[in-house]
C-alpha atoms as a PDB file:
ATOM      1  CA  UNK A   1      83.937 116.421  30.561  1.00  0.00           C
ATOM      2  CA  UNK A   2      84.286 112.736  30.754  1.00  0.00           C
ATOM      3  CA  UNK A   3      81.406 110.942  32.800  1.00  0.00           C
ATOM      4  CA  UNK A   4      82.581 110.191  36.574  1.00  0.00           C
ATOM      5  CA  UNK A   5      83.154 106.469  36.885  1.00  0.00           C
ATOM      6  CA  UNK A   6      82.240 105.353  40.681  1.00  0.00           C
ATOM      7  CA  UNK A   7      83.845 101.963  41.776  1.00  0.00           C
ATOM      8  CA  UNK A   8      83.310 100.483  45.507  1.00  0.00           C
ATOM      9  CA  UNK A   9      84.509  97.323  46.591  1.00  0.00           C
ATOM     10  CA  UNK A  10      82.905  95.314  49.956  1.00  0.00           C
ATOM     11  CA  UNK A  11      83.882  92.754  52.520  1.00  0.00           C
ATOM     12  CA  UNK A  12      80.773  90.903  53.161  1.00  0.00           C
ATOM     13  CA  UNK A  13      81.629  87.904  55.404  1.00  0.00           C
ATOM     14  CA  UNK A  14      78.063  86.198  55.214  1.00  0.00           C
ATOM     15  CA  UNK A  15      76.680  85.209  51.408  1.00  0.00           C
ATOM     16  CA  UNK A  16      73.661  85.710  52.154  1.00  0.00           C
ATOM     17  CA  UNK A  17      74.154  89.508  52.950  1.00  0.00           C
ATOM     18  CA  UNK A  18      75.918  89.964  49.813  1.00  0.00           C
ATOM     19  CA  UNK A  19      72.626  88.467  47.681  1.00  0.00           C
ATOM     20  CA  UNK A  20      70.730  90.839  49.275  1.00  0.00           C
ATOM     21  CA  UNK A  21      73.110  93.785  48.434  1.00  0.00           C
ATOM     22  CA  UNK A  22      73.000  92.642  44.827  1.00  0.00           C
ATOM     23  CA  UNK A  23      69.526  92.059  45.032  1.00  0.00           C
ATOM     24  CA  UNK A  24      69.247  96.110  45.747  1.00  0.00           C
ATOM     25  CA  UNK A  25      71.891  96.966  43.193  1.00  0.00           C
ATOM     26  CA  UNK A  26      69.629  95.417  40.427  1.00  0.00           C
ATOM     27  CA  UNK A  27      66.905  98.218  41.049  1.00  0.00           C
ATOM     28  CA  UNK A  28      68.838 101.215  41.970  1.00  0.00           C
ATOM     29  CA  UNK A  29      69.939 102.653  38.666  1.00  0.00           C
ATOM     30  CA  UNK A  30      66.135 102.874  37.378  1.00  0.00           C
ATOM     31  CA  UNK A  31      65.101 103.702  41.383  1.00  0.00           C
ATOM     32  CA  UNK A  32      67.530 106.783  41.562  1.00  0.00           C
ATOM     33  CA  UNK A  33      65.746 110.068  40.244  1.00  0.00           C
ATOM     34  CA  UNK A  34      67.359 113.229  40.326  1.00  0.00           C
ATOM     35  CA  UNK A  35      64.773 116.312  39.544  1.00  0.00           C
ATOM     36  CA  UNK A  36      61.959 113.403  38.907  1.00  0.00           C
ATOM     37  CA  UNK A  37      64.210 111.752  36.293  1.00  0.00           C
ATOM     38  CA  UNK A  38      66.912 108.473  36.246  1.00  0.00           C
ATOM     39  CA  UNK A  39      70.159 110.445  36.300  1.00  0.00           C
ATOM     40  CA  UNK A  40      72.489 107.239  36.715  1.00  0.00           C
ATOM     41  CA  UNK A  41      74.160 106.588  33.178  1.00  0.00           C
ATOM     42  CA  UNK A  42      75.174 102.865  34.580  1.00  0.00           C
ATOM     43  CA  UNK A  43      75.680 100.518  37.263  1.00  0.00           C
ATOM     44  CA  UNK A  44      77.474  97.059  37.175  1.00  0.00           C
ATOM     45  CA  UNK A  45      77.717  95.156  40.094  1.00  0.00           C
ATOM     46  CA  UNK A  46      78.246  91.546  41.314  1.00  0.00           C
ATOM     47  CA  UNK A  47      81.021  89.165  43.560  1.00  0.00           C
ATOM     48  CA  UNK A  48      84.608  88.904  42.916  1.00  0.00           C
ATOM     49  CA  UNK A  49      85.691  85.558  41.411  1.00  0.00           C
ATOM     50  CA  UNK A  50      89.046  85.037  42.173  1.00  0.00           C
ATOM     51  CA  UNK A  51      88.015  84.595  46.160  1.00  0.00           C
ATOM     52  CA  UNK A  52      90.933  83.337  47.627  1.00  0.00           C
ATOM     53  CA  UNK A  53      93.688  85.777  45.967  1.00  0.00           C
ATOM     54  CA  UNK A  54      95.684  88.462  47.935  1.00  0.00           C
ATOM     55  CA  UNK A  55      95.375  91.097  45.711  1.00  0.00           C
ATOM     56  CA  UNK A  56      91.583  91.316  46.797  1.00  0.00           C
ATOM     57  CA  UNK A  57      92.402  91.923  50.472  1.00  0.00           C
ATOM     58  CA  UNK A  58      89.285  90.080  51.629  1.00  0.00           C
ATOM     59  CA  UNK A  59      87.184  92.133  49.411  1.00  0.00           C
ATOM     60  CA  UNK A  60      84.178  90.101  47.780  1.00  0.00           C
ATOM     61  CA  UNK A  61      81.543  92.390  46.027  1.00  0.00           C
ATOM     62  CA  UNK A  62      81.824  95.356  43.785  1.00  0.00           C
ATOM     63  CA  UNK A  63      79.862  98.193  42.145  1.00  0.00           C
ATOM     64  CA  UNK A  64      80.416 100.355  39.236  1.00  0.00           C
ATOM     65  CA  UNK A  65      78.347 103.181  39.032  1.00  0.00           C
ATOM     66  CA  UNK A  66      78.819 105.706  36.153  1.00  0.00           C
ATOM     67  CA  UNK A  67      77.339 109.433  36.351  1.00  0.00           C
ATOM     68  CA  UNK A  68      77.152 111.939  33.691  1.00  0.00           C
ATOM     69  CA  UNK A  69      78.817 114.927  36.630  1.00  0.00           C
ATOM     70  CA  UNK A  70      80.752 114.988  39.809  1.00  0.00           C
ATOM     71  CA  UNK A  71      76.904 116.829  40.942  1.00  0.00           C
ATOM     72  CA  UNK A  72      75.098 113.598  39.609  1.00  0.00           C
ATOM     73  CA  UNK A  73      77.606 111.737  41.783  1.00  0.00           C
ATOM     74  CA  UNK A  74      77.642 114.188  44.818  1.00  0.00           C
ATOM     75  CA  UNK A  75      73.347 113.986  44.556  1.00  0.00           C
ATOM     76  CA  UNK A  76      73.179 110.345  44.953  1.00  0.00           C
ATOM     77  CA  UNK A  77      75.908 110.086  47.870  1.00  0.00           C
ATOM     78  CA  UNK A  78      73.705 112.717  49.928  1.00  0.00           C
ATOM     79  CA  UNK A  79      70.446 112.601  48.522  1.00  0.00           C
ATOM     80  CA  UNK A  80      69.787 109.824  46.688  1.00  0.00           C
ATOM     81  CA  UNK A  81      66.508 108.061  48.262  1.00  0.00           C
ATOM     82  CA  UNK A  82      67.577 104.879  46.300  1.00  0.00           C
ATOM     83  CA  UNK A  83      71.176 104.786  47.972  1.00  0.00           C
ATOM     84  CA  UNK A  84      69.644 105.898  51.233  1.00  0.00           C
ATOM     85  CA  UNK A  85      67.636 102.375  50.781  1.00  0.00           C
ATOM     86  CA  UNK A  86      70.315 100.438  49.783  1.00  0.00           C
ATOM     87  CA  UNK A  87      72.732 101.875  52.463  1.00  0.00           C
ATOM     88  CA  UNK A  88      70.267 101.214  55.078  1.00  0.00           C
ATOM     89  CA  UNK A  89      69.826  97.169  53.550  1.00  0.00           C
ATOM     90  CA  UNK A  90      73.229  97.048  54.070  1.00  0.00           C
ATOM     91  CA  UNK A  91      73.686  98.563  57.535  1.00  0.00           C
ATOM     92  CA  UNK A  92      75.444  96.006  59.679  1.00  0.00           C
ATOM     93  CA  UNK A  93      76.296  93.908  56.791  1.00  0.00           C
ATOM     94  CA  UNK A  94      79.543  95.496  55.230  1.00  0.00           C
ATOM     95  CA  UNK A  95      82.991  94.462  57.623  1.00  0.00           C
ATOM     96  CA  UNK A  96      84.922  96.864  55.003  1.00  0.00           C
ATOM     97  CA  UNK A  97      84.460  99.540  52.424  1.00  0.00           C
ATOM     98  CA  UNK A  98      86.589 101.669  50.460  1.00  0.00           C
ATOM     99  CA  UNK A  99      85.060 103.775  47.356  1.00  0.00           C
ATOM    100  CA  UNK A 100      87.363 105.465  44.386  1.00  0.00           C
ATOM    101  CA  UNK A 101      85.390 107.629  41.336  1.00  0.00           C
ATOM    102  CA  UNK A 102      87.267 109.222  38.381  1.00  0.00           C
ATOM    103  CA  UNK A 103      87.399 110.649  34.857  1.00  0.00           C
ATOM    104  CA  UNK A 104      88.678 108.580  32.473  1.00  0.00           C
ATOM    105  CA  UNK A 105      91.760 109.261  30.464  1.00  0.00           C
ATOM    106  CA  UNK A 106      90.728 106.668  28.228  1.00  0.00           C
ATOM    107  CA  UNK A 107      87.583 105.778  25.690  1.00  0.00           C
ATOM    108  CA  UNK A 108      86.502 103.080  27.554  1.00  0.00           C
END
């Protein structure tokens, strides 16, 4: 089974906001525990650069998360006390959403 590769994308009108998103994505992967234990294989996340092209429908801020199960993946959407912290610092903050996750067909 290949890991489960988690990507969501966010419209963030204010800057601001979207530093202090970040700022929470920096600590989650070693903040999430699963059975007293990091269970989050990866996370990459930071701001779109190409800001003012269509193909990013107004979306400004991504995050990669990769788990080692659809479970590990399923955990941290409803149990996760890390999400749970980082959804609530960015209640109010997030115009748009939209999440994908998949196995890979390829290596990388």
């Amino acid at each position: 089974m290949s890991p489960i590769k988690r990507v969501t994308l966010f419209k963030i009108p204010n800057e601001a906001d979207q530093d202090a998103i970040l700022e929470q994505y920096k600590t989650v992967k070693q903040n999430a525990l699963k059975d007293g234990k990091p269970y989050i294989l990866s996370v990459s996340a930071g701001k779109t650069i190409a800001k003012d092209d269509p193909r990013s429908k107004g979306f400004n801020l991504f995050a990669i998360s990769v788990f080692a199960s659809l479970e590990d993946m399923n955990y941290y959407d409803t149990e996760c006390g890390a999400h749970k912290a980082l959804k609530a610092a960015a209640a109010g903050k997030i115009e748009d959403i939209m999440t994908v996750y998949t196995e890979s067909v390829t290596e990388d």
